[in-house]
C-alpha atoms as a PDB file:
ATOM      1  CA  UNK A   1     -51.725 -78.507  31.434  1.00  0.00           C
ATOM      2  CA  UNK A   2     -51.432 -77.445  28.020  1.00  0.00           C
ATOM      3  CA  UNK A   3     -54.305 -75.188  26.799  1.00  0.00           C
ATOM      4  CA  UNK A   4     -54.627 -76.367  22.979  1.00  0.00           C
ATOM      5  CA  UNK A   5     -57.318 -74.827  21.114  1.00  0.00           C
ATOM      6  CA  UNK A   6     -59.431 -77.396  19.412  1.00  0.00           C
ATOM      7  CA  UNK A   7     -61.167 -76.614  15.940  1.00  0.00           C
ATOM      8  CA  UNK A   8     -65.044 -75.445  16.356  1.00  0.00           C
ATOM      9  CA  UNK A   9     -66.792 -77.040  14.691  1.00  0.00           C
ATOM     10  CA  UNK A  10     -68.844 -75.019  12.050  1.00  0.00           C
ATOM     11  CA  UNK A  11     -72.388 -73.961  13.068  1.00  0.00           C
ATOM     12  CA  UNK A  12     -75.361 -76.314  11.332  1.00  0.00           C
ATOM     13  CA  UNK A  13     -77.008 -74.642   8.513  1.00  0.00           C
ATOM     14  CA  UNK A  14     -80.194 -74.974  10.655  1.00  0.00           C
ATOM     15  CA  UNK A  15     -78.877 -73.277  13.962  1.00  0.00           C
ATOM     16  CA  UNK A  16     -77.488 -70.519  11.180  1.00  0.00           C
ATOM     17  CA  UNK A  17     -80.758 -70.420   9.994  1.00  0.00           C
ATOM     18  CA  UNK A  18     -82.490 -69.727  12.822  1.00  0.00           C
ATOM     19  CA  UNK A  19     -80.156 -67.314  13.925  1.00  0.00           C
ATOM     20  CA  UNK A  20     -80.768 -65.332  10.361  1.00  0.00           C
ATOM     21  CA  UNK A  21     -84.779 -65.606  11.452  1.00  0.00           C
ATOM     22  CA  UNK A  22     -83.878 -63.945  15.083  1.00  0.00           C
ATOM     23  CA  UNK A  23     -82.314 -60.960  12.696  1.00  0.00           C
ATOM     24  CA  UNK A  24     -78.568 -62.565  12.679  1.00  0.00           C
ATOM     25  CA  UNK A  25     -77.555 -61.322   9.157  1.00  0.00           C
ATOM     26  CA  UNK A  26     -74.142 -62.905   9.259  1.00  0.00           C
ATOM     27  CA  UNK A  27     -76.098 -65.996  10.064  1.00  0.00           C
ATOM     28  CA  UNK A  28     -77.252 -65.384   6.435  1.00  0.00           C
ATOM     29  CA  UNK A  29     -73.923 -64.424   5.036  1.00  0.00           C
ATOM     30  CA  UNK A  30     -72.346 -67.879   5.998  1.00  0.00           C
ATOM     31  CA  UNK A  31     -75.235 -69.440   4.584  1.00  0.00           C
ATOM     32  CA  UNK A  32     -75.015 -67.937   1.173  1.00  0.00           C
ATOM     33  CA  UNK A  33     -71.584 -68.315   1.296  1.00  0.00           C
ATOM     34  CA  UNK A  34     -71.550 -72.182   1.977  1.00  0.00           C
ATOM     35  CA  UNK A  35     -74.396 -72.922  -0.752  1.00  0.00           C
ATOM     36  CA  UNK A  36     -74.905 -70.367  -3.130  1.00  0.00           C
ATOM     37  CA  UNK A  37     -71.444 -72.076  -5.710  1.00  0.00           C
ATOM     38  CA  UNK A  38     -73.711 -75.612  -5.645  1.00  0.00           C
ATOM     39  CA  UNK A  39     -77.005 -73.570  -6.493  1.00  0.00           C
ATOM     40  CA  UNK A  40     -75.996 -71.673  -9.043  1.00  0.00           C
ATOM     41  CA  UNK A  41     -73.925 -74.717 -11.114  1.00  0.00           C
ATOM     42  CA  UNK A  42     -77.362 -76.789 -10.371  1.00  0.00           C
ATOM     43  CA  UNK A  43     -79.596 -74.001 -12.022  1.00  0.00           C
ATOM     44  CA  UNK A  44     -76.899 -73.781 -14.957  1.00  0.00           C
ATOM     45  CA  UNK A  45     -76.858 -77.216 -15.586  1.00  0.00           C
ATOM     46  CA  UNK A  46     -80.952 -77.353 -15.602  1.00  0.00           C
ATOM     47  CA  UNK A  47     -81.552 -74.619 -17.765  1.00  0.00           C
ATOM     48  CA  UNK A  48     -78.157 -74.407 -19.997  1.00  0.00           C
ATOM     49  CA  UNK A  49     -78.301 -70.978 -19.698  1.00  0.00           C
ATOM     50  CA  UNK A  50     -76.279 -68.746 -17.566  1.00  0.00           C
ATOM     51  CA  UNK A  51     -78.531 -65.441 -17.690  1.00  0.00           C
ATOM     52  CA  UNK A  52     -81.668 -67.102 -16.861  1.00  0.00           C
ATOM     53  CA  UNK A  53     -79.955 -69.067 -14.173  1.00  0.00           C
ATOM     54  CA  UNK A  54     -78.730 -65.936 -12.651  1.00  0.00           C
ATOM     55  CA  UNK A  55     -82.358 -64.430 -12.479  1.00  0.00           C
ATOM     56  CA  UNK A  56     -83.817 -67.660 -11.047  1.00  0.00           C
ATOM     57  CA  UNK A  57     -80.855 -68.176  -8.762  1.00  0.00           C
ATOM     58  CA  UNK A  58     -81.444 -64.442  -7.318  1.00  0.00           C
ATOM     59  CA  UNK A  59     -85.022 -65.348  -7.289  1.00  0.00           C
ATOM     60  CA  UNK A  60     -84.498 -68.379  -5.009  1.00  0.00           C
ATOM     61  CA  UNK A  61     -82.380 -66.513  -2.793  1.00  0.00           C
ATOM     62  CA  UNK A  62     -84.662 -63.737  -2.566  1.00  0.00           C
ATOM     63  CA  UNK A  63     -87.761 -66.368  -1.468  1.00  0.00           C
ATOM     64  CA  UNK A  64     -85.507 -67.448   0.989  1.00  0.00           C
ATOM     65  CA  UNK A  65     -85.198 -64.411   3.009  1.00  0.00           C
ATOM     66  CA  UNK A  66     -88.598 -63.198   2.650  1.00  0.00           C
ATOM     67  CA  UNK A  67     -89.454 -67.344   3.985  1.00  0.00           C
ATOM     68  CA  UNK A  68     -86.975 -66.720   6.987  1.00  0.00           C
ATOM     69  CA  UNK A  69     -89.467 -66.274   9.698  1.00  0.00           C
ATOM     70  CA  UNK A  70     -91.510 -69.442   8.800  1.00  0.00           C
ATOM     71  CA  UNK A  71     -88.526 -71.983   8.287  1.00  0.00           C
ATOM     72  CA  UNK A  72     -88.819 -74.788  11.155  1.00  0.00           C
ATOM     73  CA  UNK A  73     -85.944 -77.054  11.372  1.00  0.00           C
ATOM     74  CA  UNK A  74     -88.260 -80.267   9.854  1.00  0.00           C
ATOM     75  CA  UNK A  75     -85.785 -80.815   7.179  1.00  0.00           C
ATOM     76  CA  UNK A  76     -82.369 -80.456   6.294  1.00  0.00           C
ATOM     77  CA  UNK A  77     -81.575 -76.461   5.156  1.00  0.00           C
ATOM     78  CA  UNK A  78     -80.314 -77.791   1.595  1.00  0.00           C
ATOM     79  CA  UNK A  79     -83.556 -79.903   1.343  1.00  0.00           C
ATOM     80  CA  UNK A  80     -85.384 -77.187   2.244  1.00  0.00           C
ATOM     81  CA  UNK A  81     -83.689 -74.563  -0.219  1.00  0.00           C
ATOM     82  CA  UNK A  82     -83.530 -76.963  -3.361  1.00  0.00           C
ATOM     83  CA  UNK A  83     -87.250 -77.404  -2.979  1.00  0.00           C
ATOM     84  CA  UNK A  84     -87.625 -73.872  -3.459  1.00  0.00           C
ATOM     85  CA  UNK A  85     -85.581 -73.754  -6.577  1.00  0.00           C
ATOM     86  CA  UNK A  86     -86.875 -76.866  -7.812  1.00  0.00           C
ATOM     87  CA  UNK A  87     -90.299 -74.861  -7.901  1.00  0.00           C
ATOM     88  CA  UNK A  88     -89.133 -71.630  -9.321  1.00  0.00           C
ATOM     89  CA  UNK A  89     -87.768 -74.108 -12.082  1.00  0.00           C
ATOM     90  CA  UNK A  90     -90.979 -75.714 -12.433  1.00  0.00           C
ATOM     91  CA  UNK A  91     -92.557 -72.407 -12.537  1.00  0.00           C
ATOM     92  CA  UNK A  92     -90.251 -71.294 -15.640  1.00  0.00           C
ATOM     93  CA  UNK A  93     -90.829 -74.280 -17.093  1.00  0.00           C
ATOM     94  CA  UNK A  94     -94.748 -74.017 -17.026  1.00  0.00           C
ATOM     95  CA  UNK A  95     -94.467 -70.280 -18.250  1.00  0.00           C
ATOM     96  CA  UNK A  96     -92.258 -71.362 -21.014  1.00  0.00           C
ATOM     97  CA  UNK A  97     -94.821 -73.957 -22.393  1.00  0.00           C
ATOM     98  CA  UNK A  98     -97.326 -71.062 -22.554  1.00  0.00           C
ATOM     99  CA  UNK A  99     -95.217 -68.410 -23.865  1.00  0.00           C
ATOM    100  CA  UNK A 100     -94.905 -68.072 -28.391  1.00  0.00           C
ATOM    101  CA  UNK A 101     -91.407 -68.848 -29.466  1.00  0.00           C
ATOM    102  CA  UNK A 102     -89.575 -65.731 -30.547  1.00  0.00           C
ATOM    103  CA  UNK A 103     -89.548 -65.424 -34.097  1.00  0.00           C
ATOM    104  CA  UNK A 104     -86.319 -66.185 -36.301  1.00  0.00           C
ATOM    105  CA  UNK A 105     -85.636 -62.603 -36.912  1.00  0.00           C
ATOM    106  CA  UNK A 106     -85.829 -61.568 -33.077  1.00  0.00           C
ATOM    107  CA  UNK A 107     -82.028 -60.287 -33.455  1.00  0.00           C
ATOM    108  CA  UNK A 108     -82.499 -58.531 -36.767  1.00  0.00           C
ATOM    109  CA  UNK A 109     -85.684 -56.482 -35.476  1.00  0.00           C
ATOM    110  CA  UNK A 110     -84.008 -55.678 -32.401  1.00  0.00           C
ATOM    111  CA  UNK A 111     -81.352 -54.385 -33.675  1.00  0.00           C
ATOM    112  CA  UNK A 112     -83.399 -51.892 -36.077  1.00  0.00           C
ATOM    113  CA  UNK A 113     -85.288 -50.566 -33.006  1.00  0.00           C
ATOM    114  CA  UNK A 114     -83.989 -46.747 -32.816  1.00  0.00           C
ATOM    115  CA  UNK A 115     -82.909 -46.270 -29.327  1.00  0.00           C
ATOM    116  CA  UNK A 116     -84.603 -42.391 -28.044  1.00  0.00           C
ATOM    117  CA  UNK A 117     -81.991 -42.207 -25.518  1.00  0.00           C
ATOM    118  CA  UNK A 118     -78.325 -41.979 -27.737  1.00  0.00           C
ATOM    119  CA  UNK A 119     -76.398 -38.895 -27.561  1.00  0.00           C
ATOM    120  CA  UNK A 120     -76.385 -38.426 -31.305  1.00  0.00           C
ATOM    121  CA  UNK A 121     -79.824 -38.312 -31.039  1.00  0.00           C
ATOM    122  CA  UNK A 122     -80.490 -36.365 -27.641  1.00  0.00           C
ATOM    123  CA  UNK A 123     -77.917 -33.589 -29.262  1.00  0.00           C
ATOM    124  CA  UNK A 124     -79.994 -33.578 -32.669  1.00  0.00           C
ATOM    125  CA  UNK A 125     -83.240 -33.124 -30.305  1.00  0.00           C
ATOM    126  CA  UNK A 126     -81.690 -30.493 -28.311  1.00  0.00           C
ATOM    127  CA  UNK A 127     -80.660 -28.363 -31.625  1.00  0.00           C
ATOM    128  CA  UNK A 128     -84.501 -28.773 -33.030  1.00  0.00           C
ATOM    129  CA  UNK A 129     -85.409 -27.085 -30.176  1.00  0.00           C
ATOM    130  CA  UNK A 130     -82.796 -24.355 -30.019  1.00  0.00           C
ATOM    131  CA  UNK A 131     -83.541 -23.989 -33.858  1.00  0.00           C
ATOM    132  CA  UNK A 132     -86.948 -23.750 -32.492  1.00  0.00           C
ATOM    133  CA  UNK A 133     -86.101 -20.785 -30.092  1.00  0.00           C
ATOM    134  CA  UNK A 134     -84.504 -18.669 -32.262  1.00  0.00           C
ATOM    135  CA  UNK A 135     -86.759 -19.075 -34.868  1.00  0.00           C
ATOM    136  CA  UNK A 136     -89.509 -17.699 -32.310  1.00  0.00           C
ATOM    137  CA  UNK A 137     -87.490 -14.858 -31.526  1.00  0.00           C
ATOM    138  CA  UNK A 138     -87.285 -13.790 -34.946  1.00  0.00           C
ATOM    139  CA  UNK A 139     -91.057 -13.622 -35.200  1.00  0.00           C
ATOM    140  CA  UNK A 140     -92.508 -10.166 -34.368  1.00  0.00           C
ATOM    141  CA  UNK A 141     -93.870  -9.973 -31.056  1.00  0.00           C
ATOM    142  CA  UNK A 142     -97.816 -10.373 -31.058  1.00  0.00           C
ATOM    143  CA  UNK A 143     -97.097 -13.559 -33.694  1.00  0.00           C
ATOM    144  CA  UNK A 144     -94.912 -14.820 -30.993  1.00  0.00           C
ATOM    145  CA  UNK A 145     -97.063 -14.286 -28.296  1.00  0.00           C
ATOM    146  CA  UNK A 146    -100.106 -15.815 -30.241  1.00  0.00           C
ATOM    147  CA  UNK A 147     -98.380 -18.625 -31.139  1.00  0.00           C
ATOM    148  CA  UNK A 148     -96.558 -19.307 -27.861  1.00  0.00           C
ATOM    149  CA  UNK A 149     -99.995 -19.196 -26.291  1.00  0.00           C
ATOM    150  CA  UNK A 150    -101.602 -21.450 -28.749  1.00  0.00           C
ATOM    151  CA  UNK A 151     -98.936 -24.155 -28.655  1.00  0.00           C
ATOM    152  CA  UNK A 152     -97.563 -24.228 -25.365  1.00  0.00           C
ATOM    153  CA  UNK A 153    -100.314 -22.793 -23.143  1.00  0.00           C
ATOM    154  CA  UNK A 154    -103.029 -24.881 -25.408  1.00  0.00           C
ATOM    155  CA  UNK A 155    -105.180 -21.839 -25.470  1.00  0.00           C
ATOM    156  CA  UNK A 156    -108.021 -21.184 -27.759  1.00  0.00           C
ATOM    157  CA  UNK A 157    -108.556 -18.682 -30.368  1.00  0.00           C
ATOM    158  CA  UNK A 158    -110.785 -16.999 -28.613  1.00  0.00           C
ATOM    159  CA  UNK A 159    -109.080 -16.784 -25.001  1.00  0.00           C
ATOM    160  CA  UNK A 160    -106.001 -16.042 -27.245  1.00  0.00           C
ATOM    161  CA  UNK A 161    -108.251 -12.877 -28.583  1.00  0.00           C
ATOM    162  CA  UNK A 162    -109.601 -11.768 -25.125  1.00  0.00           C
ATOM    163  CA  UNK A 163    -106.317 -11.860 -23.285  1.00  0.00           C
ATOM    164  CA  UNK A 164    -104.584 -10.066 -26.066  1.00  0.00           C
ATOM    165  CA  UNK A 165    -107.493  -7.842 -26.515  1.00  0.00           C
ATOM    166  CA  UNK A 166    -108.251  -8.355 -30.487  1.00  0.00           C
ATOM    167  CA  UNK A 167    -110.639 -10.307 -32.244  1.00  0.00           C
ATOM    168  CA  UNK A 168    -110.568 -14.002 -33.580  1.00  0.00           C
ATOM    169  CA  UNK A 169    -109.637 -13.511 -37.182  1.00  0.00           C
ATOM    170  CA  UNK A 170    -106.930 -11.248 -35.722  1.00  0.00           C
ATOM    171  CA  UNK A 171    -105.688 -14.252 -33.742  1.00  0.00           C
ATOM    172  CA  UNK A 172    -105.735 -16.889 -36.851  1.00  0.00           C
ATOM    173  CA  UNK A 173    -103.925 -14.526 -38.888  1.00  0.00           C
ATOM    174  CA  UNK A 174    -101.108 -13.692 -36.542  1.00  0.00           C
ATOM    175  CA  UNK A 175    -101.159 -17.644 -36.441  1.00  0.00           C
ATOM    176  CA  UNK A 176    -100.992 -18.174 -39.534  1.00  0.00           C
ATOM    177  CA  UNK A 177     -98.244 -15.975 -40.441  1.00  0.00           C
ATOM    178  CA  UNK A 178     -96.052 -16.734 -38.165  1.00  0.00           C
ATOM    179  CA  UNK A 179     -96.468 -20.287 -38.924  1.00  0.00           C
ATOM    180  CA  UNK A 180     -95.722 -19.964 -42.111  1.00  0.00           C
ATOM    181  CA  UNK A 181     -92.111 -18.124 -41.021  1.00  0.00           C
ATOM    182  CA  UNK A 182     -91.713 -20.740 -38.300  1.00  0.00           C
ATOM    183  CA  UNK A 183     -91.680 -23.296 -41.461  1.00  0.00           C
ATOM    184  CA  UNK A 184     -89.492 -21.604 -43.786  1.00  0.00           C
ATOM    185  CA  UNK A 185     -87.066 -20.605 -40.964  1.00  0.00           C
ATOM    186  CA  UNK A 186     -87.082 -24.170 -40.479  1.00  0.00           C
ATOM    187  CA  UNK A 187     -86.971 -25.942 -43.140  1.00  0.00           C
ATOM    188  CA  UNK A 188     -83.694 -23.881 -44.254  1.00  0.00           C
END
């Protein structure tokens, strides 16, 4: 007798399924794997637009796994898994109807929204504040230490005065003249 290996056949998606439930998570892989090409070119085709298609198609997937332990074999897997994108469409399409168009210029104001976190800009704030520091350490020291407590430890004028042991007016003028340096040091 010749021993002649005959093809398996491939696993159901329901018996893969089930296995994914009881924590199988190649079960899953093989799953994806034989459905996600056909879900994705059905979302593209529905909503013409590849982006939103990924998100929803992600989103379907993702409903999927977190459904795992309460799929029953009453229907076919692909019914079963088209129903729940055919609901996450119908859910962008109801949010859609409610949402304002975007308006003409969306691009052009987009565009002229300064982005905080460049380099050019993360370099130009790092040099105010080293600008900043040396200017400070110019000042003589009871203007810095007046101001530094002021500005950075929010103090008032007269906590400023009792921990430095002189009196309020004391305080605003050390304030005040080393602001004014702080400025013109600055503004060079």
């Amino acid at each position: 007798m010749n021993d002649v290996a005959l093809p398996q056949e491939a696993p159901s998606d329901a018996s893969l399924m089930l296995a994914y439930a009881a924590g199988d998570a190649a079960a899953f892989e093989t799953l994806y794997l034989r459905h996600r090409d056909k879900l994705y070119r059905f979302l593209v085709r529905q909503l013409g637009n590849r982006a939103l298609a990924e998100e929803i198609f992600q989103d379907v997937w993702q409903r999927v796994i977190a459904a795992r332990q309460d799929w029953q074999p009453d229907a076919l897997f692909t019914t079963w898994l088209y129903r729940i994108a055919h609901n996450r469409l119908t859910d962008h399409w109801r949010a859609a109807r409610h949402r304002p168009a975007a308006p003409e210029d969306a691009d052009l104001r987009t565009a002229r929204i300064v982005d905080p976190g460049t380099p050019e800009r993360q370099l130009s704030e790092f040099e105010q504040r080293r600008l900043l520091q040396l200017a400070l350490e110019e000042l003589p020291d009871e203007q810095r230490e007046v101001i530094v407590l002021r500005l950075e430890q929010e103090l008032t004028l007269e906590e400023i005065g009792a921990m430095t042991g002189v009196g309020r007016e004391t305080v605003k003028s050390r304030l005040r003249y080393a602001m004014d340096k702080l400025r013109a040091r600055l503004s060079t």
